[in-house]
PDB file of N, CA and C in Angstrom:
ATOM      1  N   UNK A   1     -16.587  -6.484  90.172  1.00  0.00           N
ATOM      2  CA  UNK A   1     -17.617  -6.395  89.165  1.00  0.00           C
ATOM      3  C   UNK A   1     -17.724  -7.711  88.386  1.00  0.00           C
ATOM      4  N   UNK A   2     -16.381  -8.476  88.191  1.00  0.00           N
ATOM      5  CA  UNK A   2     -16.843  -9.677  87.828  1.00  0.00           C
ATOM      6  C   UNK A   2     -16.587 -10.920  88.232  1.00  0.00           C
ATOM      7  N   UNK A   3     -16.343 -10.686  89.748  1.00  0.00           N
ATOM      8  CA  UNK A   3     -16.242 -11.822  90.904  1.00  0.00           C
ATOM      9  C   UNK A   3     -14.711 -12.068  91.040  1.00  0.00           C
ATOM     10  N   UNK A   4     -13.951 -11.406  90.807  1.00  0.00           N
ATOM     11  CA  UNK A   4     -12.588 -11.512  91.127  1.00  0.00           C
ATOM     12  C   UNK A   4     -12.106 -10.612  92.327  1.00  0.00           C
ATOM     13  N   UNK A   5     -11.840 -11.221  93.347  1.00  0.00           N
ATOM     14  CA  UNK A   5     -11.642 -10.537  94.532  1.00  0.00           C
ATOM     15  C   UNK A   5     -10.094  -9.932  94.429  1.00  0.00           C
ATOM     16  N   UNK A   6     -10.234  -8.579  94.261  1.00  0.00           N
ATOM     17  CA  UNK A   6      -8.465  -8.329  94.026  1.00  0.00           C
ATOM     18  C   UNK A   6      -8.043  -7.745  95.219  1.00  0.00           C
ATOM     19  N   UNK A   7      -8.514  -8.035  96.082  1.00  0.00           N
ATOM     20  CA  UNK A   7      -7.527  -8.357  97.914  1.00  0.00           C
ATOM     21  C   UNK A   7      -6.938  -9.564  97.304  1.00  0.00           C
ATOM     22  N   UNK A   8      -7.862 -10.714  96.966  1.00  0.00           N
ATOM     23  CA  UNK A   8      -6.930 -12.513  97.301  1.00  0.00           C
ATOM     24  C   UNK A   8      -6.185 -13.074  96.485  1.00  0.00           C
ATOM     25  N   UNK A   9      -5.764 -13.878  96.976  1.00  0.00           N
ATOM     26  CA  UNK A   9      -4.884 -14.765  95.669  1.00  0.00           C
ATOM     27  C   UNK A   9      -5.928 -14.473  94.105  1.00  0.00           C
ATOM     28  N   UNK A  10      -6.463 -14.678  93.627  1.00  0.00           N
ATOM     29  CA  UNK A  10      -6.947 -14.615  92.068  1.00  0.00           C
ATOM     30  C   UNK A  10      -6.626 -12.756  91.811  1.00  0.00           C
ATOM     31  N   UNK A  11      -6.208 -12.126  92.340  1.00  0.00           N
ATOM     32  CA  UNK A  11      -5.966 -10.557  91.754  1.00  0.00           C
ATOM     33  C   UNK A  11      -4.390 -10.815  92.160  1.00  0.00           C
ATOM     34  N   UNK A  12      -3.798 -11.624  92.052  1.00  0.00           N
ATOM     35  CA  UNK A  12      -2.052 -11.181  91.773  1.00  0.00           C
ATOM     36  C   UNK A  12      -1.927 -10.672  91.001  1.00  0.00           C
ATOM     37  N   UNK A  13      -2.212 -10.474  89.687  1.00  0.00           N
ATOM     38  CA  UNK A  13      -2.241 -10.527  88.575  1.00  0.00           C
ATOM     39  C   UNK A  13      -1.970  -8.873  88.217  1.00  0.00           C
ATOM     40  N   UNK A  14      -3.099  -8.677  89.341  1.00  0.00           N
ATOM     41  CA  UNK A  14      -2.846  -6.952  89.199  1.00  0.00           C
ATOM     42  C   UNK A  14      -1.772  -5.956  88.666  1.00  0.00           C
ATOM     43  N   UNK A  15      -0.844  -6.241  90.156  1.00  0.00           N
ATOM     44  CA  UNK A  15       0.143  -5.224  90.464  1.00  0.00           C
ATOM     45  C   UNK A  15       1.352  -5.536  89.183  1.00  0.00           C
ATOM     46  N   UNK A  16       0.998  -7.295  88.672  1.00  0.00           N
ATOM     47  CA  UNK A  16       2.346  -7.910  87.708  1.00  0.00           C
ATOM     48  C   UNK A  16       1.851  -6.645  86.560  1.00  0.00           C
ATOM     49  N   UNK A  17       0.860  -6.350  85.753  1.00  0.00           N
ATOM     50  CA  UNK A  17       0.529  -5.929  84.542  1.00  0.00           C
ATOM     51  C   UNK A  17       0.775  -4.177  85.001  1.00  0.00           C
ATOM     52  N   UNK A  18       0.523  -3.578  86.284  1.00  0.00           N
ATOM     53  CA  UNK A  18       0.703  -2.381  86.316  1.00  0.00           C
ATOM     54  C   UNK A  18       2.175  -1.994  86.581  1.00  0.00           C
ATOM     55  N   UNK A  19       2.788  -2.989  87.131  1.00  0.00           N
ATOM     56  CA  UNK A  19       3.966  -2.460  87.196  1.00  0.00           C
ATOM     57  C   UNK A  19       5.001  -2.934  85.962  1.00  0.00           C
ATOM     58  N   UNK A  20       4.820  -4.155  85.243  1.00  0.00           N
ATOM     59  CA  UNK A  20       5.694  -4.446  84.358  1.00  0.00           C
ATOM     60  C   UNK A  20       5.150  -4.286  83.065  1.00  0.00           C
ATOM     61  N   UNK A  21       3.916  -3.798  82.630  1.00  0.00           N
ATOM     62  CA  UNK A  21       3.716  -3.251  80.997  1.00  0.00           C
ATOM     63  C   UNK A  21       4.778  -2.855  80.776  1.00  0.00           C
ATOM     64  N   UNK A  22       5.409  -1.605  80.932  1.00  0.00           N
ATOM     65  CA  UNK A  22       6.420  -1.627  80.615  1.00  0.00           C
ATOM     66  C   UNK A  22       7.702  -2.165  80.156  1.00  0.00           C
ATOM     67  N   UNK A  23       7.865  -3.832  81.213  1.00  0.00           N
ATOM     68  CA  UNK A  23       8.997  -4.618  81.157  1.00  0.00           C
ATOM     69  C   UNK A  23       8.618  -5.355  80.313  1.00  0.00           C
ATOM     70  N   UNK A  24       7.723  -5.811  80.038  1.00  0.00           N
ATOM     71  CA  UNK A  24       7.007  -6.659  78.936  1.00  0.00           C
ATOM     72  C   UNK A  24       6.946  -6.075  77.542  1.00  0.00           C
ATOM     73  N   UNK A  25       6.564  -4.307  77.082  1.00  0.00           N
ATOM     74  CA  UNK A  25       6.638  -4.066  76.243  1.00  0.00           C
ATOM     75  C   UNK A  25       8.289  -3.710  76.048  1.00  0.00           C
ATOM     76  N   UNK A  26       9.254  -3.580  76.415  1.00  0.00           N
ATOM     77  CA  UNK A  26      10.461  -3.532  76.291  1.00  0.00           C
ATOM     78  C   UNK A  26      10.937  -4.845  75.595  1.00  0.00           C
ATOM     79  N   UNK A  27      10.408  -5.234  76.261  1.00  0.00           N
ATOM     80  CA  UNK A  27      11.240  -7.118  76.130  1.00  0.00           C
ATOM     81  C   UNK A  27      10.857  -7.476  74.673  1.00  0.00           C
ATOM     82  N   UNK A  28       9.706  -7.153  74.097  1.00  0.00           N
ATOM     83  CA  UNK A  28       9.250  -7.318  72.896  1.00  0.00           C
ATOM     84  C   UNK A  28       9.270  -6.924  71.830  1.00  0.00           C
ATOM     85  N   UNK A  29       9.955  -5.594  72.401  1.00  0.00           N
ATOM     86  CA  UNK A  29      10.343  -4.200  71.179  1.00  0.00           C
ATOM     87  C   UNK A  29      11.631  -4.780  71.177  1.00  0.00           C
ATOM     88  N   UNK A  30      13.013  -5.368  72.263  1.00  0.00           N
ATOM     89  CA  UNK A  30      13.894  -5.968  72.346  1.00  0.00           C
ATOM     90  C   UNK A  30      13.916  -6.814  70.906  1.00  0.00           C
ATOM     91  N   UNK A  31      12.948  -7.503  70.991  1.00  0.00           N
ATOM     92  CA  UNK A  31      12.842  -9.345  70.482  1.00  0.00           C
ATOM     93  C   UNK A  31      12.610  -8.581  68.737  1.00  0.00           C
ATOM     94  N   UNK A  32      11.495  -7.920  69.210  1.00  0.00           N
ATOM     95  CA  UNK A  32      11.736  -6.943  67.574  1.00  0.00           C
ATOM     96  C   UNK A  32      12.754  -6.283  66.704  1.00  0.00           C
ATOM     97  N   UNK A  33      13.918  -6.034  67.557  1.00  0.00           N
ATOM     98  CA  UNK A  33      14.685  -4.959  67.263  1.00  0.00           C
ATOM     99  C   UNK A  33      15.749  -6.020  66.278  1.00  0.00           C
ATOM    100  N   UNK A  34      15.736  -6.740  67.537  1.00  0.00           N
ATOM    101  CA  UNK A  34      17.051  -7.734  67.040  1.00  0.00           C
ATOM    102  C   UNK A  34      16.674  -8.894  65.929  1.00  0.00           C
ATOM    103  N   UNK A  35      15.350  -8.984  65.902  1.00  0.00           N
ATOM    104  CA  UNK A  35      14.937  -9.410  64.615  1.00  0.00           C
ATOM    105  C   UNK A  35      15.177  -8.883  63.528  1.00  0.00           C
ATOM    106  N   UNK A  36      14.678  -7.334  63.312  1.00  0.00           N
ATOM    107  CA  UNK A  36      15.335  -6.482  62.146  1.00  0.00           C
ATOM    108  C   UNK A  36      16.968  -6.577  61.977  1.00  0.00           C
ATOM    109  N   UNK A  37      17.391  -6.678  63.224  1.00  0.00           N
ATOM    110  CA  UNK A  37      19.076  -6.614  62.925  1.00  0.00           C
ATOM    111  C   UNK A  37      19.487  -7.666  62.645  1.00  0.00           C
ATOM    112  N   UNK A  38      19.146  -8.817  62.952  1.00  0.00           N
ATOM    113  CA  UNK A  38      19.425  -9.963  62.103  1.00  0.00           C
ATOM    114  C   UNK A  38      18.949 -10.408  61.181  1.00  0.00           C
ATOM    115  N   UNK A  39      17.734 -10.170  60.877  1.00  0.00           N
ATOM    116  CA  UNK A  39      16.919 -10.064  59.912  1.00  0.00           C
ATOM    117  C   UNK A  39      16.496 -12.063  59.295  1.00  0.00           C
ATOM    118  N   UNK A  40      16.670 -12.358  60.732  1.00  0.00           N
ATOM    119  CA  UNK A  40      15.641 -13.825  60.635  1.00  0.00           C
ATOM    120  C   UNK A  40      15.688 -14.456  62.202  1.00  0.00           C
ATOM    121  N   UNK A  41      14.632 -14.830  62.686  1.00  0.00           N
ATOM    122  CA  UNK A  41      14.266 -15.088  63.651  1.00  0.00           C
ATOM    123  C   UNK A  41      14.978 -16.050  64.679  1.00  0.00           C
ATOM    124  N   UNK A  42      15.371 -16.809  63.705  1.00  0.00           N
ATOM    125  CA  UNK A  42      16.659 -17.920  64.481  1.00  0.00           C
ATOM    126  C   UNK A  42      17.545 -17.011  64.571  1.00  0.00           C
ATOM    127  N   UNK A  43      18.469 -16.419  64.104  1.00  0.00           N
ATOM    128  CA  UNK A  43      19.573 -15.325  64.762  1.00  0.00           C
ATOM    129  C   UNK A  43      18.972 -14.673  65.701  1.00  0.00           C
ATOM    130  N   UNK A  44      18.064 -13.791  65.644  1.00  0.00           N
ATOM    131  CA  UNK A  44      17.405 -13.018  66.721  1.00  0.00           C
ATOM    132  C   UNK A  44      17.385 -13.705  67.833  1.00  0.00           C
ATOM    133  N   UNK A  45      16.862 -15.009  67.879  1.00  0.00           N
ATOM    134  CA  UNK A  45      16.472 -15.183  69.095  1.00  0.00           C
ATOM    135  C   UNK A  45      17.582 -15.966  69.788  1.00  0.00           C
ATOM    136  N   UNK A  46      18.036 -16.668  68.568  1.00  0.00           N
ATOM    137  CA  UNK A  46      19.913 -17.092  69.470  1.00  0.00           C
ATOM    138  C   UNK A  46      20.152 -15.767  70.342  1.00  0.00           C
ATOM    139  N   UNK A  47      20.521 -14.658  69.900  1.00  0.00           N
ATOM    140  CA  UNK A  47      21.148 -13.461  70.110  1.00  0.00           C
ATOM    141  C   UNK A  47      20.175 -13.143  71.350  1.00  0.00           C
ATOM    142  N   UNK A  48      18.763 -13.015  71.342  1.00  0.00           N
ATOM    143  CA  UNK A  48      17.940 -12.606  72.653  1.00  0.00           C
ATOM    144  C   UNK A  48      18.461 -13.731  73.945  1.00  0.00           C
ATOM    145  N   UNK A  49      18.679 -15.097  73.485  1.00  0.00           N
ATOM    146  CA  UNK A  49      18.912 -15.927  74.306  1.00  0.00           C
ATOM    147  C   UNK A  49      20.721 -15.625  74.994  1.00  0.00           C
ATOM    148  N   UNK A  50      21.096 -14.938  74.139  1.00  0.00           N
ATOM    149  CA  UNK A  50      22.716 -15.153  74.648  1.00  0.00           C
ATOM    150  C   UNK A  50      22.860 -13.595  75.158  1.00  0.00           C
ATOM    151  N   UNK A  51      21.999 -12.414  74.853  1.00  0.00           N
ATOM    152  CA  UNK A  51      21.847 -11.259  75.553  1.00  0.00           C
ATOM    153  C   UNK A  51      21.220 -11.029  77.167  1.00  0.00           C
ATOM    154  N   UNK A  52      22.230 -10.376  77.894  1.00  0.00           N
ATOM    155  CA  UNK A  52      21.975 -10.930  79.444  1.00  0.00           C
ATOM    156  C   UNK A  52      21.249  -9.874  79.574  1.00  0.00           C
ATOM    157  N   UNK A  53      20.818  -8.742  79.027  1.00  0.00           N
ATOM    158  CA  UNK A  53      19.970  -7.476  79.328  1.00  0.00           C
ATOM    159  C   UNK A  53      18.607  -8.183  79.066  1.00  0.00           C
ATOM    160  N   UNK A  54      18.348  -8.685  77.789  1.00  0.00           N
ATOM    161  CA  UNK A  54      16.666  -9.642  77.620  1.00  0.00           C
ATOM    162  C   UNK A  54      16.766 -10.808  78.342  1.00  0.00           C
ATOM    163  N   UNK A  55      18.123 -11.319  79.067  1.00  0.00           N
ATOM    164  CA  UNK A  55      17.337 -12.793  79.602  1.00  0.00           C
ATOM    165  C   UNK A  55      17.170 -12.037  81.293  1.00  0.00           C
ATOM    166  N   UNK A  56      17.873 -10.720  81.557  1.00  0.00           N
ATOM    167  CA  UNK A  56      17.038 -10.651  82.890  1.00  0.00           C
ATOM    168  C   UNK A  56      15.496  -9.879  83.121  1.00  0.00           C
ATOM    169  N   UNK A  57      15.560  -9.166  82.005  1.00  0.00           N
ATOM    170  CA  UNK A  57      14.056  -9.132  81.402  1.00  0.00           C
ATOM    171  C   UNK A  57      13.501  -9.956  81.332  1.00  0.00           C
ATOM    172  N   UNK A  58      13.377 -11.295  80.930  1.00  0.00           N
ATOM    173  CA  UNK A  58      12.709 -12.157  80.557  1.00  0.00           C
ATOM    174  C   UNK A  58      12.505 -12.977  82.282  1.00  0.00           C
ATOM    175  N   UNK A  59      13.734 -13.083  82.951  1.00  0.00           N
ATOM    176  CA  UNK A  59      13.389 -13.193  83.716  1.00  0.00           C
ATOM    177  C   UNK A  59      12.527 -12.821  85.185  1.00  0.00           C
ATOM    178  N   UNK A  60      12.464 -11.661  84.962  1.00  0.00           N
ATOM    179  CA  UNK A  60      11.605 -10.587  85.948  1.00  0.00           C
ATOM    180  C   UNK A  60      10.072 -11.303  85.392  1.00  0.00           C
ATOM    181  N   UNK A  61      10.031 -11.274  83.807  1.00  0.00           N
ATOM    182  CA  UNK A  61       8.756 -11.762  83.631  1.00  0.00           C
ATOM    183  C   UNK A  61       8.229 -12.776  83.618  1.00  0.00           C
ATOM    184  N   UNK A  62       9.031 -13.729  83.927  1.00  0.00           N
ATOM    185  CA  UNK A  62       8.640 -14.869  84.469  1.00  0.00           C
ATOM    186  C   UNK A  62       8.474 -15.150  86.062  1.00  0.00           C
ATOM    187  N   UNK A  63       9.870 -14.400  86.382  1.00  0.00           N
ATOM    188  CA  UNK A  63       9.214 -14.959  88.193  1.00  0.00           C
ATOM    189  C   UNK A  63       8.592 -14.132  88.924  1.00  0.00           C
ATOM    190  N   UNK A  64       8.445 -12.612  88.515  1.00  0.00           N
ATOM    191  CA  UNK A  64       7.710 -11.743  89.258  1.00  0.00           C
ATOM    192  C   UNK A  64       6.296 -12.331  89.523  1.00  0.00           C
ATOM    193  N   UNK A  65       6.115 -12.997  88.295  1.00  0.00           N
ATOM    194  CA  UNK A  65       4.421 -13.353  88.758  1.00  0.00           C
ATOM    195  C   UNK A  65       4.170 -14.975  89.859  1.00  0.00           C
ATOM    196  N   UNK A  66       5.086 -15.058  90.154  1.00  0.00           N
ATOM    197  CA  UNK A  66       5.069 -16.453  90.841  1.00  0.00           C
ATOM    198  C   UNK A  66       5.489 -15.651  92.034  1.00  0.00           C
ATOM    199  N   UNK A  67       6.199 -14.737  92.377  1.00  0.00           N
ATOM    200  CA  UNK A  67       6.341 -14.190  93.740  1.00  0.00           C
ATOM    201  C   UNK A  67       5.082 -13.740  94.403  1.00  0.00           C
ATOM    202  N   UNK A  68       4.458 -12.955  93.432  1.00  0.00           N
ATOM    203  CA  UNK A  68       3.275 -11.858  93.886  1.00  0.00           C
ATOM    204  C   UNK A  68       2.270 -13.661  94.408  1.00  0.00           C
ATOM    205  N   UNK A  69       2.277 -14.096  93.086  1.00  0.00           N
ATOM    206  CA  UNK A  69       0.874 -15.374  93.480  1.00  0.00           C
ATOM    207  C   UNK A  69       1.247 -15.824  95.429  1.00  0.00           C
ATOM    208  N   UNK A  70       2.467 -16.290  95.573  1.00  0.00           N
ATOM    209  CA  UNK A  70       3.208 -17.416  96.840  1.00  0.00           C
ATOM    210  C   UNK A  70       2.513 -16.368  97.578  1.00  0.00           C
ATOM    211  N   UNK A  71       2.822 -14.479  97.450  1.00  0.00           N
ATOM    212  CA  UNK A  71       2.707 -13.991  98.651  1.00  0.00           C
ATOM    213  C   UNK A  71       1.179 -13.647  99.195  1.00  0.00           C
ATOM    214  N   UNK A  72       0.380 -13.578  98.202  1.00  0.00           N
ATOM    215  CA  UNK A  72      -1.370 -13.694  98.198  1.00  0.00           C
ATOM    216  C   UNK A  72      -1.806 -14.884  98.833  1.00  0.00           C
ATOM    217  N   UNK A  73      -0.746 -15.862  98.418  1.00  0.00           N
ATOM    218  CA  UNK A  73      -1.331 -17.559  98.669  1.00  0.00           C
ATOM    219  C   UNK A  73      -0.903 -17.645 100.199  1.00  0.00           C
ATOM    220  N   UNK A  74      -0.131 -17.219 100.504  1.00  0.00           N
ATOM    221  CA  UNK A  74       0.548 -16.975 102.156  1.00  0.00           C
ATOM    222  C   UNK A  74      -0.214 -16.551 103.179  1.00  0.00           C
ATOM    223  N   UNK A  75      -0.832 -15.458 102.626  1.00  0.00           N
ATOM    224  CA  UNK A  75      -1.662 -14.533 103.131  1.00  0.00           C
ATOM    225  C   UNK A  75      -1.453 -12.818 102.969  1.00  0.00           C
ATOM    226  N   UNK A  76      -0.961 -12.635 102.114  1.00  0.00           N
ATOM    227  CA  UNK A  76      -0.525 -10.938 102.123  1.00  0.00           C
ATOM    228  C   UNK A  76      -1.800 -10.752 101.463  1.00  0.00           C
ATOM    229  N   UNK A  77      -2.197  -9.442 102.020  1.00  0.00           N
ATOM    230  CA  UNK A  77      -3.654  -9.044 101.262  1.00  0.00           C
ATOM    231  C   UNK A  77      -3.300  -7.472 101.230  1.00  0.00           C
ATOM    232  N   UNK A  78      -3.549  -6.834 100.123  1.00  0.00           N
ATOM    233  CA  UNK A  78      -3.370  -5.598  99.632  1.00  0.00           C
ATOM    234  C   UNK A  78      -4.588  -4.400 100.133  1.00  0.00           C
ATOM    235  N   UNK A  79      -4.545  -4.431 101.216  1.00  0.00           N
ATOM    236  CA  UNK A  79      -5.553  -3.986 101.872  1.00  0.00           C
ATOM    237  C   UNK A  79      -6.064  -2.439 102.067  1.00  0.00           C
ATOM    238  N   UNK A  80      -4.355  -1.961 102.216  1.00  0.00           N
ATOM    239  CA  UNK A  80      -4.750  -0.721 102.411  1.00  0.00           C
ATOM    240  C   UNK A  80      -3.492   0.201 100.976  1.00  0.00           C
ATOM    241  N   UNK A  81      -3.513   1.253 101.271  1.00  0.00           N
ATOM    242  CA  UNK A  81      -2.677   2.108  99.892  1.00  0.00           C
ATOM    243  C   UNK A  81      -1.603   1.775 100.244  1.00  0.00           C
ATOM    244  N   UNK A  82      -1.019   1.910 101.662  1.00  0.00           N
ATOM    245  CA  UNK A  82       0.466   1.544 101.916  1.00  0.00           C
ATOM    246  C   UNK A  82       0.489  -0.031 101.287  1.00  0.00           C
ATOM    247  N   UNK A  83      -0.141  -0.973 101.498  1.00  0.00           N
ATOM    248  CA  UNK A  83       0.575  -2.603 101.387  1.00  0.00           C
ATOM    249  C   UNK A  83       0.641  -2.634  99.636  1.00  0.00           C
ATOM    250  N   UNK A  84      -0.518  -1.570  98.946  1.00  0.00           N
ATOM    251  CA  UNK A  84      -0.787  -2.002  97.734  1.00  0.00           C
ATOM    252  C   UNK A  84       0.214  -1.341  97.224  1.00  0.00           C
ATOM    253  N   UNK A  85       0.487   0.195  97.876  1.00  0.00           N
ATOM    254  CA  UNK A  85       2.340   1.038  96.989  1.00  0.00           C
ATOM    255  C   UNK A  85       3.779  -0.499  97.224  1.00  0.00           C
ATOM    256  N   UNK A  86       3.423  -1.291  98.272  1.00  0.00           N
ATOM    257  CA  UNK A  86       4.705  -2.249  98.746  1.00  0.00           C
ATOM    258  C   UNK A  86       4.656  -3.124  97.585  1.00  0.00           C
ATOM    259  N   UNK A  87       3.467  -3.818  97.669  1.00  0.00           N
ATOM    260  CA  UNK A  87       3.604  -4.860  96.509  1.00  0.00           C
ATOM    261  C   UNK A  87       3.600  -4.287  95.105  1.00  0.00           C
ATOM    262  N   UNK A  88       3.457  -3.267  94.609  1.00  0.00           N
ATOM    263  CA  UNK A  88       3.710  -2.915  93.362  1.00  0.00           C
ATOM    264  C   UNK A  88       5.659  -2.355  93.158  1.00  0.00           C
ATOM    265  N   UNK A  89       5.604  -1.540  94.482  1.00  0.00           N
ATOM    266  CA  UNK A  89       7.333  -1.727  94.586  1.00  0.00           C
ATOM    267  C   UNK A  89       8.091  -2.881  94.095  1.00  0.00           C
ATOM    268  N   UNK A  90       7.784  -3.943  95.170  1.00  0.00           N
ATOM    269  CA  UNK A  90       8.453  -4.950  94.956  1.00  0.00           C
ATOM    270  C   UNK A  90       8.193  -6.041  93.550  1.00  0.00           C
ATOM    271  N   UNK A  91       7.061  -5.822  92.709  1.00  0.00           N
ATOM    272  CA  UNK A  91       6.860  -6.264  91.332  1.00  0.00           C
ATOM    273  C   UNK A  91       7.528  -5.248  90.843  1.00  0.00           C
ATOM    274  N   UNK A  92       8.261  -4.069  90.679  1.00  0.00           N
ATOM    275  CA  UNK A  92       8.250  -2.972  89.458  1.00  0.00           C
ATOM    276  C   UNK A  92      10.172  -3.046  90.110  1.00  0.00           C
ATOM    277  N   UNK A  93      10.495  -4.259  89.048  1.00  0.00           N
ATOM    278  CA  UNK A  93      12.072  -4.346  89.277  1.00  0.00           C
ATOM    279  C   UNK A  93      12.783  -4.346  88.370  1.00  0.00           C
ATOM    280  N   UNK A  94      12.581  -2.668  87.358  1.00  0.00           N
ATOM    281  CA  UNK A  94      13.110  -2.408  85.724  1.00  0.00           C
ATOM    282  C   UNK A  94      14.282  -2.185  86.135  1.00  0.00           C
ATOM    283  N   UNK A  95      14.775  -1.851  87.065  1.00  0.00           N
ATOM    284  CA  UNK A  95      15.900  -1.245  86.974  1.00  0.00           C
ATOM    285  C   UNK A  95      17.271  -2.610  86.697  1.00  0.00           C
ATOM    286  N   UNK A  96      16.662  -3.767  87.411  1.00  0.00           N
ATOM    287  CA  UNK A  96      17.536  -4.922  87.004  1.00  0.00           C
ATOM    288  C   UNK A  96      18.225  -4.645  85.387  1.00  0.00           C
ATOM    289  N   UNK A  97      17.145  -4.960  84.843  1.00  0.00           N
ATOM    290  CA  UNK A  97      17.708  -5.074  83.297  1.00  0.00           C
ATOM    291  C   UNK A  97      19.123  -4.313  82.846  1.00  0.00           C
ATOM    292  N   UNK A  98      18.808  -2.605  83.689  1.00  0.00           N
ATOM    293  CA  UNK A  98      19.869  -1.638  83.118  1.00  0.00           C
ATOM    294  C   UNK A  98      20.985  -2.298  84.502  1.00  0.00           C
ATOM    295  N   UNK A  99      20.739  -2.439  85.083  1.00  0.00           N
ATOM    296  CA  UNK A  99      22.157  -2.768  85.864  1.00  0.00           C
ATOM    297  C   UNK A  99      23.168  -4.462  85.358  1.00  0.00           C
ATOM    298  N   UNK A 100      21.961  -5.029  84.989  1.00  0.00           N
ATOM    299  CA  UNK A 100      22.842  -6.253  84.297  1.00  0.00           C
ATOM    300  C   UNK A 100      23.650  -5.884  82.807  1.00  0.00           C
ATOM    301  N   UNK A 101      23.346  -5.186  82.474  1.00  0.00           N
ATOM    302  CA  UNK A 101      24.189  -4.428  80.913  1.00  0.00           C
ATOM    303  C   UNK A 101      24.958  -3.879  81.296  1.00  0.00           C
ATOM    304  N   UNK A 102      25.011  -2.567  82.446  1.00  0.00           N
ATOM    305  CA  UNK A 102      26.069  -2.306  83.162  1.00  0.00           C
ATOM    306  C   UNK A 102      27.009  -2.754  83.745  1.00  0.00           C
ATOM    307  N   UNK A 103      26.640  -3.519  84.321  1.00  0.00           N
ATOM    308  CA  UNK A 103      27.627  -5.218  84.620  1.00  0.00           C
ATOM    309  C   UNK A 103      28.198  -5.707  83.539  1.00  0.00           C
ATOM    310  N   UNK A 104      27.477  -6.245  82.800  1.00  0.00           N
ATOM    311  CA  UNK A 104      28.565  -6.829  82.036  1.00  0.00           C
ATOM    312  C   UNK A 104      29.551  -6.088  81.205  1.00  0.00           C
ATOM    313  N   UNK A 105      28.291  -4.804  80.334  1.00  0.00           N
ATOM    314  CA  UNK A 105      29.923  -3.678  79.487  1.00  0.00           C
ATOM    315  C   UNK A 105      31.215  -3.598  80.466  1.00  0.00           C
ATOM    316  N   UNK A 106      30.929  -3.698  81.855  1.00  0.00           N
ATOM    317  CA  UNK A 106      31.545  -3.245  82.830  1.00  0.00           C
ATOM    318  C   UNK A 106      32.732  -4.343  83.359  1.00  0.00           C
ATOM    319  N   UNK A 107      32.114  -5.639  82.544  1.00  0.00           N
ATOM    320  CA  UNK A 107      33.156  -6.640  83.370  1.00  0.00           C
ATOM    321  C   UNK A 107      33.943  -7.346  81.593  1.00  0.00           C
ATOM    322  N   UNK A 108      33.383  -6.724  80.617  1.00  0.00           N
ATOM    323  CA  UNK A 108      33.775  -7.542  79.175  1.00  0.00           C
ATOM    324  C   UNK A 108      35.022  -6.461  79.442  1.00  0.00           C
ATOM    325  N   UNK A 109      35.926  -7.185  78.564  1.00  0.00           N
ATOM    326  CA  UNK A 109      37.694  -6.625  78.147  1.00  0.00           C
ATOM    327  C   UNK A 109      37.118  -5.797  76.792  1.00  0.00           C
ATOM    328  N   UNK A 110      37.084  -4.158  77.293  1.00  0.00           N
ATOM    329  CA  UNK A 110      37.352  -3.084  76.167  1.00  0.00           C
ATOM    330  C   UNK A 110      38.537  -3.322  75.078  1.00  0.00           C
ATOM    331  N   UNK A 111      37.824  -2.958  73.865  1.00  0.00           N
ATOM    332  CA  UNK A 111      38.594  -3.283  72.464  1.00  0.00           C
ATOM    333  C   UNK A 111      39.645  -2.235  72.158  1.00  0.00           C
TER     334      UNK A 111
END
């Protein structure tokens, strides 16, 4: 409807916003939270930066969208319901976040 072909490369964009709203609004309610708990923005964001649960959040949201673009730019075209359920699979990777917290509570020396 407004000349964006979302088979080709210019609709990557898609599957990043349907599958990670979520990871994105997390990450921000995150960045919020720990603002109130520190209650100034330089602590917060030291603390977001040295928290491995928001930096692999942060990281999903940064490279998920450079994967989806390479694989449009390659040639993957979202053609039919099966390729379009694959590529939203493979963008919708929340579960990282909870397994890197698990990891680490899991590898820090209990008090």
């Amino acid at each position: 409807m407004l000349g964006v072909d979302v088979y080709g490369v210019e609709g990557f964009y898609i599957p990043y916003f349907y599958a990670l709203s979520d990871q994105i609004g997390a990450n921000v309610a995150g960045l919020i939270f720990l603002r109130r708990k520190e209650r100034s923005w330089r602590r917060a964001i030291s603390h977001y930066l040295s928290h491995p649960v928001m930096l692999a959040s942060l990281l999903i949201i940064l490279l998920v969208p450079i994967g989806l673009l390479v694989a449009r730019a390659v040639g993957f075209s979202p053609t039919t319901q099966t390729s379009t359920a694959l590529e939203t699979i493979a963008a919708n990777l929340c579960w990282v976040p909870p397994l890197v917290g698990w990891l680490a509570n899991r590898n820090s020396p209990n008090p």
